[in-house]
Structures are given as C-alpha cells and as structure tokens.
PDB file of N, CA and C in Angstrom:
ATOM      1  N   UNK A   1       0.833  -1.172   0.000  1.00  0.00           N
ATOM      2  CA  UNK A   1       0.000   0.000   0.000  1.00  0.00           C
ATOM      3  C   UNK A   1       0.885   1.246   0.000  1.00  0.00           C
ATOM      4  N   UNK A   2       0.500   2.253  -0.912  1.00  0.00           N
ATOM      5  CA  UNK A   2       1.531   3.191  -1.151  1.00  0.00           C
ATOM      6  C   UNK A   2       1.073   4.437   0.001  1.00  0.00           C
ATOM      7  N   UNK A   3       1.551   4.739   0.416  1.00  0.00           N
ATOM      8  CA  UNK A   3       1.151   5.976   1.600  1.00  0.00           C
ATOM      9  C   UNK A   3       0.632   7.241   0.890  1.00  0.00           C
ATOM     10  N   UNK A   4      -0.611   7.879   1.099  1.00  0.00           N
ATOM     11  CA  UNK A   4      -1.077   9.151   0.353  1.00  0.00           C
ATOM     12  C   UNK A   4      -0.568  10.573   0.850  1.00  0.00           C
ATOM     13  N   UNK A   5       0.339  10.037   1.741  1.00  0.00           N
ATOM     14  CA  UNK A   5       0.960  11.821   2.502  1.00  0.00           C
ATOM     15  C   UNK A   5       2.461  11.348   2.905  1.00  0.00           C
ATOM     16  N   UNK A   6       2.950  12.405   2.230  1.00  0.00           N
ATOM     17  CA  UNK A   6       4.509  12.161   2.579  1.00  0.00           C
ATOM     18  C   UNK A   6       5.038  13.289   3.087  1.00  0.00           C
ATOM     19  N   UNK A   7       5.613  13.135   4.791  1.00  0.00           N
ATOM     20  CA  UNK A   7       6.380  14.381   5.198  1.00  0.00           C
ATOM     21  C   UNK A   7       7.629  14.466   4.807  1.00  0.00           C
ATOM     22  N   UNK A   8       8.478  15.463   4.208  1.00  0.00           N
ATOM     23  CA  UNK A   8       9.778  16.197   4.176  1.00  0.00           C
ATOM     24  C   UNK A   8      10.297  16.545   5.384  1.00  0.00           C
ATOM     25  N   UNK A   9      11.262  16.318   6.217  1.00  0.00           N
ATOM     26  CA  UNK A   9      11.512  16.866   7.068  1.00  0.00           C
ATOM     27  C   UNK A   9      13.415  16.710   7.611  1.00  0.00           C
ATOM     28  N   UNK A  10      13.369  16.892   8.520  1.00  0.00           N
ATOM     29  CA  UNK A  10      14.801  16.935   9.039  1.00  0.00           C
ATOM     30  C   UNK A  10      14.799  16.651  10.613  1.00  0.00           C
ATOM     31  N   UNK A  11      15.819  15.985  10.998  1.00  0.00           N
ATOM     32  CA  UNK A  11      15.938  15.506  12.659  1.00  0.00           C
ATOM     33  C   UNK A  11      16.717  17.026  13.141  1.00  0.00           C
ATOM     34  N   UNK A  12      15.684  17.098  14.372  1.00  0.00           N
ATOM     35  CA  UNK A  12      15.327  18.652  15.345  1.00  0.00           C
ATOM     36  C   UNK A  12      15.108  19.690  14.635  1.00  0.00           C
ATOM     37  N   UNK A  13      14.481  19.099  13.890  1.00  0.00           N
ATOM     38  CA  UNK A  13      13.239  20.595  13.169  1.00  0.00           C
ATOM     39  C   UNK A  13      12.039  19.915  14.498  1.00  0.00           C
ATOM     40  N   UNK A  14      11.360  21.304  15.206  1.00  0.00           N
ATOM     41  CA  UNK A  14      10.533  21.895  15.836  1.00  0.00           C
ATOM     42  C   UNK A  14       9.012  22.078  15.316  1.00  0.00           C
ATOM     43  N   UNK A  15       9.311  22.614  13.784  1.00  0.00           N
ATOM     44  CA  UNK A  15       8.183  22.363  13.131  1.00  0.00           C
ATOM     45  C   UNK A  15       7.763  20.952  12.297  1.00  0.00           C
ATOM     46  N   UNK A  16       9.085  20.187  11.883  1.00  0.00           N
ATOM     47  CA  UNK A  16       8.511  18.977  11.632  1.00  0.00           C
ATOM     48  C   UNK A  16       7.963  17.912  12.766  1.00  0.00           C
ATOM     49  N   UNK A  17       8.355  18.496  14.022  1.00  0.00           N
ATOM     50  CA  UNK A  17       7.732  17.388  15.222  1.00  0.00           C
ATOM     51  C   UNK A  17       6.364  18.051  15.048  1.00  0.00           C
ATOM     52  N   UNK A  18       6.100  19.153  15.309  1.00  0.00           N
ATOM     53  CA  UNK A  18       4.448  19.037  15.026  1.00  0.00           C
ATOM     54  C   UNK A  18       3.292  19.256  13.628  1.00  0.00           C
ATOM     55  N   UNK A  19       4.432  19.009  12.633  1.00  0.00           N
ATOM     56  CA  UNK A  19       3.785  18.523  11.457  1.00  0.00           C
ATOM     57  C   UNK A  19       3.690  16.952  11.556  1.00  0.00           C
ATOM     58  N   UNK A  20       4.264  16.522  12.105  1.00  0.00           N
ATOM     59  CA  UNK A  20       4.090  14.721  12.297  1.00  0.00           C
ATOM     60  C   UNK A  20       3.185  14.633  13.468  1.00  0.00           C
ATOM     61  N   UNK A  21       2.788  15.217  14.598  1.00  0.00           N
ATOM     62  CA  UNK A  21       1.957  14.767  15.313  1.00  0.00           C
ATOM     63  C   UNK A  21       0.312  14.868  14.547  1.00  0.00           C
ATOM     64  N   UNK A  22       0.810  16.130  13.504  1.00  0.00           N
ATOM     65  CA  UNK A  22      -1.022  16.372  13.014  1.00  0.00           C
ATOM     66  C   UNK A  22      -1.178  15.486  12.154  1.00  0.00           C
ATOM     67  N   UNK A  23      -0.057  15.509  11.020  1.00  0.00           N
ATOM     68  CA  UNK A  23      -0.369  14.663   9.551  1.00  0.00           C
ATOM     69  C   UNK A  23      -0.428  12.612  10.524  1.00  0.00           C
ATOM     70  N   UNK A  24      -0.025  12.287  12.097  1.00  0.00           N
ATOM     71  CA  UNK A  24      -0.759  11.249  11.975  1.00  0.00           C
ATOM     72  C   UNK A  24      -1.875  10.970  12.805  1.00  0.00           C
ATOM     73  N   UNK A  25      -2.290  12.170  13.216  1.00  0.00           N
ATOM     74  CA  UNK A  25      -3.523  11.930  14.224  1.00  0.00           C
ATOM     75  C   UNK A  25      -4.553  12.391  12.658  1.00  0.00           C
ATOM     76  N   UNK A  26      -4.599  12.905  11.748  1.00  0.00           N
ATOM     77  CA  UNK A  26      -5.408  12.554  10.583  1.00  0.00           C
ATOM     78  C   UNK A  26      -5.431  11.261  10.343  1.00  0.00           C
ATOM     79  N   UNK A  27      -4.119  11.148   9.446  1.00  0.00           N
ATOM     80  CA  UNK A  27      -4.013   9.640   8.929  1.00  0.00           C
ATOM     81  C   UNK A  27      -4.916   8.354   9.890  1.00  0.00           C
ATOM     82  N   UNK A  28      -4.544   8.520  11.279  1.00  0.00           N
ATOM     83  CA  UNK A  28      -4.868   7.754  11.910  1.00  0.00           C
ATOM     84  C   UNK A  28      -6.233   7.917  12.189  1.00  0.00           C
ATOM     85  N   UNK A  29      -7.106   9.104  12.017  1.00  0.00           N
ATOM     86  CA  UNK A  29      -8.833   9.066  11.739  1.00  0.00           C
ATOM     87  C   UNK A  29      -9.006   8.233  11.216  1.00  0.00           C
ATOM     88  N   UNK A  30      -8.052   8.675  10.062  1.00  0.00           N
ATOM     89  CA  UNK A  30      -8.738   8.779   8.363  1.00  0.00           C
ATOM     90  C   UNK A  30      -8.963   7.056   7.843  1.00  0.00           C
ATOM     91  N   UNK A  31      -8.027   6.364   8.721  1.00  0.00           N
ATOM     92  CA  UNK A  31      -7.825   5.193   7.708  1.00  0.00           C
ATOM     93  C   UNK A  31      -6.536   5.181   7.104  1.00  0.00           C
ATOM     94  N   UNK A  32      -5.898   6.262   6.997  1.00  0.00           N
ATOM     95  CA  UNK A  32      -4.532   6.341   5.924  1.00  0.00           C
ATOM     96  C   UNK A  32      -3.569   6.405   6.682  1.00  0.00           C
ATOM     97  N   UNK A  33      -2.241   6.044   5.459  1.00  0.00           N
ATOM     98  CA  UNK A  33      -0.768   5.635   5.634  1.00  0.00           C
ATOM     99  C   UNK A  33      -0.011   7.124   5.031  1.00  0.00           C
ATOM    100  N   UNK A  34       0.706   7.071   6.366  1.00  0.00           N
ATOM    101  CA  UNK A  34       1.901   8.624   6.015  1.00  0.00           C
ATOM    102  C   UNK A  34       3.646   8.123   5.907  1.00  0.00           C
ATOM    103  N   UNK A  35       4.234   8.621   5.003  1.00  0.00           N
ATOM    104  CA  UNK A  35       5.547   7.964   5.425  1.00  0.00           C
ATOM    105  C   UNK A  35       6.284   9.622   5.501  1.00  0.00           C
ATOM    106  N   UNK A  36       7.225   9.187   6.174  1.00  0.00           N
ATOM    107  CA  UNK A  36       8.531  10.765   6.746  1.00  0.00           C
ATOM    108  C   UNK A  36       9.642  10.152   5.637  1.00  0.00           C
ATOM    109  N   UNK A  37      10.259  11.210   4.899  1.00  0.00           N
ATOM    110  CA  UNK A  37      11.426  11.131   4.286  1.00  0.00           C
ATOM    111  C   UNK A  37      12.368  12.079   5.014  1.00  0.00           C
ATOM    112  N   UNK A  38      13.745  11.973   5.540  1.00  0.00           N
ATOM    113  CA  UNK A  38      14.590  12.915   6.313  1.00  0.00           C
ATOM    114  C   UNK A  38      15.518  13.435   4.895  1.00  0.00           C
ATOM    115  N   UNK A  39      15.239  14.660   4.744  1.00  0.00           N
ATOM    116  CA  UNK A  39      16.044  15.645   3.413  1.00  0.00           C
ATOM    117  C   UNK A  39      17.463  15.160   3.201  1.00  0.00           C
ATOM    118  N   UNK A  40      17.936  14.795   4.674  1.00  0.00           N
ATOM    119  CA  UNK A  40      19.480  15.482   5.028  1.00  0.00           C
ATOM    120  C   UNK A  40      19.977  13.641   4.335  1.00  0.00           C
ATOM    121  N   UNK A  41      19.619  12.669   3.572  1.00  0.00           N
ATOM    122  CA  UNK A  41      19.270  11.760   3.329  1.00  0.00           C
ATOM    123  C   UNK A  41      19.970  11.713   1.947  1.00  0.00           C
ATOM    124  N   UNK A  42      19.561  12.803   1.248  1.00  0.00           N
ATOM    125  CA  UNK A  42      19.486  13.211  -0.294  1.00  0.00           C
ATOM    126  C   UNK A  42      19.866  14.391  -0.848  1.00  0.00           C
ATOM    127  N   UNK A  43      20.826  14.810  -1.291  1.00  0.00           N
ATOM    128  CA  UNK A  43      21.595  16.106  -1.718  1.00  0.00           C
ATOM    129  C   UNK A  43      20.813  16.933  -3.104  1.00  0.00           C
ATOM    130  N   UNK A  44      19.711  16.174  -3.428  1.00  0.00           N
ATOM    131  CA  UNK A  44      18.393  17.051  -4.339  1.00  0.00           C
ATOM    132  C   UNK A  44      17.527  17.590  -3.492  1.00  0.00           C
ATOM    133  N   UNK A  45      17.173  16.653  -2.302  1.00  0.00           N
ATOM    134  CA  UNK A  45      16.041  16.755  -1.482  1.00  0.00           C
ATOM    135  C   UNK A  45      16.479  17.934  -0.703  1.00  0.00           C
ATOM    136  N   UNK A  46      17.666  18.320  -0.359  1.00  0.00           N
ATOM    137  CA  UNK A  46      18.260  19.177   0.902  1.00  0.00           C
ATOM    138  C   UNK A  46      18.335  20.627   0.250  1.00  0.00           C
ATOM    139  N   UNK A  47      18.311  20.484  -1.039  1.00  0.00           N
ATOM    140  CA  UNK A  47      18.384  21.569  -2.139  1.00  0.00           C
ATOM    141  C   UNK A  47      17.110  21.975  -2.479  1.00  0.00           C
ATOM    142  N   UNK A  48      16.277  21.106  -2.548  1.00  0.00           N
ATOM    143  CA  UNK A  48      14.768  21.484  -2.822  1.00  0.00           C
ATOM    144  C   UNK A  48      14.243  21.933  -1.843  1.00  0.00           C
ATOM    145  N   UNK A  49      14.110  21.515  -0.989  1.00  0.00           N
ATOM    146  CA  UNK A  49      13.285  21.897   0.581  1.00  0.00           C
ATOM    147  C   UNK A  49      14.096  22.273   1.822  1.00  0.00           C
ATOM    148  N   UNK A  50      15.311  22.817   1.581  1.00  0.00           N
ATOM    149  CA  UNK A  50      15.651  22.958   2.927  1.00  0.00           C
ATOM    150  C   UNK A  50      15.500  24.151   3.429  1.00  0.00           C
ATOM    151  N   UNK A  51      14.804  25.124   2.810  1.00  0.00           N
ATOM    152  CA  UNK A  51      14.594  26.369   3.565  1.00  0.00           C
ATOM    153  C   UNK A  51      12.939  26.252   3.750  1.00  0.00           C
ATOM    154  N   UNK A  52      12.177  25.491   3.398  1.00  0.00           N
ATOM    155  CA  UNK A  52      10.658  24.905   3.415  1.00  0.00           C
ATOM    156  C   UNK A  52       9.906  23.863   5.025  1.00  0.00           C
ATOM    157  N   UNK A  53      11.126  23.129   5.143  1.00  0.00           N
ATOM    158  CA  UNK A  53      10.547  22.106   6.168  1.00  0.00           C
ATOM    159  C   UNK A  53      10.024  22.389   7.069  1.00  0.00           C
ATOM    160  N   UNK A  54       8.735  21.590   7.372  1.00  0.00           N
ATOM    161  CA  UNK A  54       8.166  20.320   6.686  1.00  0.00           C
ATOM    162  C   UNK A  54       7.577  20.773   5.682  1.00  0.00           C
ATOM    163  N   UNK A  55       7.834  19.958   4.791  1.00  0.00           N
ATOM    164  CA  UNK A  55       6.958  20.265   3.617  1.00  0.00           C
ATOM    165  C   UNK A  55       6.172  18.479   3.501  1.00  0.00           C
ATOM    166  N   UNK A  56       5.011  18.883   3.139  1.00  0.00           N
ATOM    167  CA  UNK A  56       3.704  17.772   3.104  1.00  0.00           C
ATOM    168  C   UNK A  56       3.425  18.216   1.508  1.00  0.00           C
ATOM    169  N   UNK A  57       3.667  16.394   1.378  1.00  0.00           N
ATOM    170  CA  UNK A  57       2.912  16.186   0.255  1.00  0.00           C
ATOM    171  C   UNK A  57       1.646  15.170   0.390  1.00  0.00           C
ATOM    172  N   UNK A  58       0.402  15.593  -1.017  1.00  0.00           N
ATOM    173  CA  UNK A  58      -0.779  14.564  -0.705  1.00  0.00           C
ATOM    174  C   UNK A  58      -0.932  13.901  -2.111  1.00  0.00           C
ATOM    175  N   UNK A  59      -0.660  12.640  -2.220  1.00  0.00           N
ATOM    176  CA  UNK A  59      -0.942  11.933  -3.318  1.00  0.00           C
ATOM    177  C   UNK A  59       0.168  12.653  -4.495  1.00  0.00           C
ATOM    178  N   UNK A  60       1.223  12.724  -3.997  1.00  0.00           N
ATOM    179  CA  UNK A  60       2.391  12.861  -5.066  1.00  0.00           C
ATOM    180  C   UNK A  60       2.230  14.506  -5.049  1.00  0.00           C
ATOM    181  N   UNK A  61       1.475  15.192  -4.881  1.00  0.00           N
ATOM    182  CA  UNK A  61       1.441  16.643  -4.774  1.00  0.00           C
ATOM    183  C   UNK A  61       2.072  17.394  -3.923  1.00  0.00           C
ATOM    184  N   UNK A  62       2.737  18.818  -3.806  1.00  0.00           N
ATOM    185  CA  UNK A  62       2.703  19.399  -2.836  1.00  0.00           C
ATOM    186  C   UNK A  62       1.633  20.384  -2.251  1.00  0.00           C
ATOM    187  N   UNK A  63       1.195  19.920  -0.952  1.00  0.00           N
ATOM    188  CA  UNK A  63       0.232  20.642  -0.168  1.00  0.00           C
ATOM    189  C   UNK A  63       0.418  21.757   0.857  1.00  0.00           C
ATOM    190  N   UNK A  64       1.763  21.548   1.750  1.00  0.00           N
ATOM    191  CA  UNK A  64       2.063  22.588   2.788  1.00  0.00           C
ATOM    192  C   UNK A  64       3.540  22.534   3.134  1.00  0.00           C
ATOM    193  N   UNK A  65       4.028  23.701   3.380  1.00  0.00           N
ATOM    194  CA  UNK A  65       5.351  23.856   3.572  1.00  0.00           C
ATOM    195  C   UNK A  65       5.179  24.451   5.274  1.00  0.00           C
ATOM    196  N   UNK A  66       5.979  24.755   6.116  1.00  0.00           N
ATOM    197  CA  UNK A  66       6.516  25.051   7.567  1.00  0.00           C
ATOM    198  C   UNK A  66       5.283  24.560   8.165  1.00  0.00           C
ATOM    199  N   UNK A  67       3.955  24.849   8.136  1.00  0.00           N
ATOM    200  CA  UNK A  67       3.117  24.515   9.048  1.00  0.00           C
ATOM    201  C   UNK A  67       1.886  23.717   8.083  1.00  0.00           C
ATOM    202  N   UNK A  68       1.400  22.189   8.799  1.00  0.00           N
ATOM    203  CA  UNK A  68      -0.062  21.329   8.271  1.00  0.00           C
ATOM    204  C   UNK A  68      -1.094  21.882   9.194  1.00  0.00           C
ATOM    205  N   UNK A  69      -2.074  22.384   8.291  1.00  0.00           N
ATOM    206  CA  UNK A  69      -3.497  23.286   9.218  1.00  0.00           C
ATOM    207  C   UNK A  69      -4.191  21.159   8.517  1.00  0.00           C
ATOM    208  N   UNK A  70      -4.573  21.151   9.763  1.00  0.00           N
ATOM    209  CA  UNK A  70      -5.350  20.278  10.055  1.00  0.00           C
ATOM    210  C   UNK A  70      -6.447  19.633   9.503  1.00  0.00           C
ATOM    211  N   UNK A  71      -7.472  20.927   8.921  1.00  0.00           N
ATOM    212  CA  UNK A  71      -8.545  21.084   8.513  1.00  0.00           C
ATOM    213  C   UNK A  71      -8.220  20.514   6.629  1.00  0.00           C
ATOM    214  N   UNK A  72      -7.104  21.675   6.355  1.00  0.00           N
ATOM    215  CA  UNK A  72      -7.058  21.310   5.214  1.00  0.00           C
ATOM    216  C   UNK A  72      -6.469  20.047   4.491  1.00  0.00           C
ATOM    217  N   UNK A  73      -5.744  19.549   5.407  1.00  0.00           N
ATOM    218  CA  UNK A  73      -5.421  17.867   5.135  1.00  0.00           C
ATOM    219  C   UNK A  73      -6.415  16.842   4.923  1.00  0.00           C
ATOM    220  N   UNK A  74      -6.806  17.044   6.015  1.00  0.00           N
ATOM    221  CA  UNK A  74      -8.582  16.376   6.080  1.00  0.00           C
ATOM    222  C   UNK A  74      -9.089  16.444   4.889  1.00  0.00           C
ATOM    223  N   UNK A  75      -9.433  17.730   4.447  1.00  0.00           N
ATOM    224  CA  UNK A  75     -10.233  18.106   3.399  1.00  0.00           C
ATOM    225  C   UNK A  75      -9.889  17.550   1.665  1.00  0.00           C
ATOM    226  N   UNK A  76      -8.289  16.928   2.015  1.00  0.00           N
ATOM    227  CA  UNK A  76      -7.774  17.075   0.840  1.00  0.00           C
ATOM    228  C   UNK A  76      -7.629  15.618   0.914  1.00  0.00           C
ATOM    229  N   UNK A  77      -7.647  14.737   2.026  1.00  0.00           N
ATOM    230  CA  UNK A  77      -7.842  13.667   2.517  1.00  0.00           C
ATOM    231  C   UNK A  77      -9.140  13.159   1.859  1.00  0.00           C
ATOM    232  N   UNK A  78     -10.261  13.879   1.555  1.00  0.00           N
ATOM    233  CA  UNK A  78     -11.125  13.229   1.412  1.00  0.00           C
ATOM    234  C   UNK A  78     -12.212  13.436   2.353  1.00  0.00           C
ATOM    235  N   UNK A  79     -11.555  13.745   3.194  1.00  0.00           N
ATOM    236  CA  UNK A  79     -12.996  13.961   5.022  1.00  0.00           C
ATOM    237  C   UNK A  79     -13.512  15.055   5.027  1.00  0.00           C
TER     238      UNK A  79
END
C-alpha cells in the first residue's frame, strides 16, 4: 500500500515534530498511511526543501510547507 501523505523533514526541526503529530492523528482518523522522508538523506532533497521544512505532500502533490493546518489535510484527505 503506497502511503497518500509524505512528510519532508529533518531531525530537530521543531516544526517537523508538530507537522508529524497532526499529519498522523489525521491519517490515523482517516484510515490512511503517512511515510517521513529525512532531506538530510538526499543532496536534491536538501536543495529542494531545505529552507521549506516540513513540507507535506498529498498523493504525489505538494500541499504545505513550515506549518499542516489540520482542517485542510482532512479536506484534501477526502474527510
């Protein structure tokens, strides 16, 4: 099963700890699978997003960069 939300993030980013507490208390409503990719991982990824993190993607898209509003995940989730 392929996960429909993928966080961007980095170890002791502040804002990716509470982009991961929201994107899995959705997921975990919702029924759905989230996976975390760490940037610092990938020398494209660290170049693309490192002034962004977290950046959330939904279904291969990008949806939110520094902060996930709750509502609109949901919404884009499907709920």
């Amino acid at each position: 099963m392929t996960a429909r939300v993928t966080l961007y993030s980095r170890p002791g980013c502040h804002l990716c700890d509470d982009a991961r507490v929201v994107i899995a208390r959705v997921c975990a409503d919702l029924g759905e699978t989230f996976e975390e990719v760490n940037i610092e991982s990938d020398d494209g990824l660290e170049d693309r997003f490192g002034e962004e993190i977290p950046v959330t993607f939904v279904d291969g898209k990008q949806h939110d960069y520094w902060r996930v509003d709750e509502a609109r995940l949901r919404k884009a989730l499907g709920a």
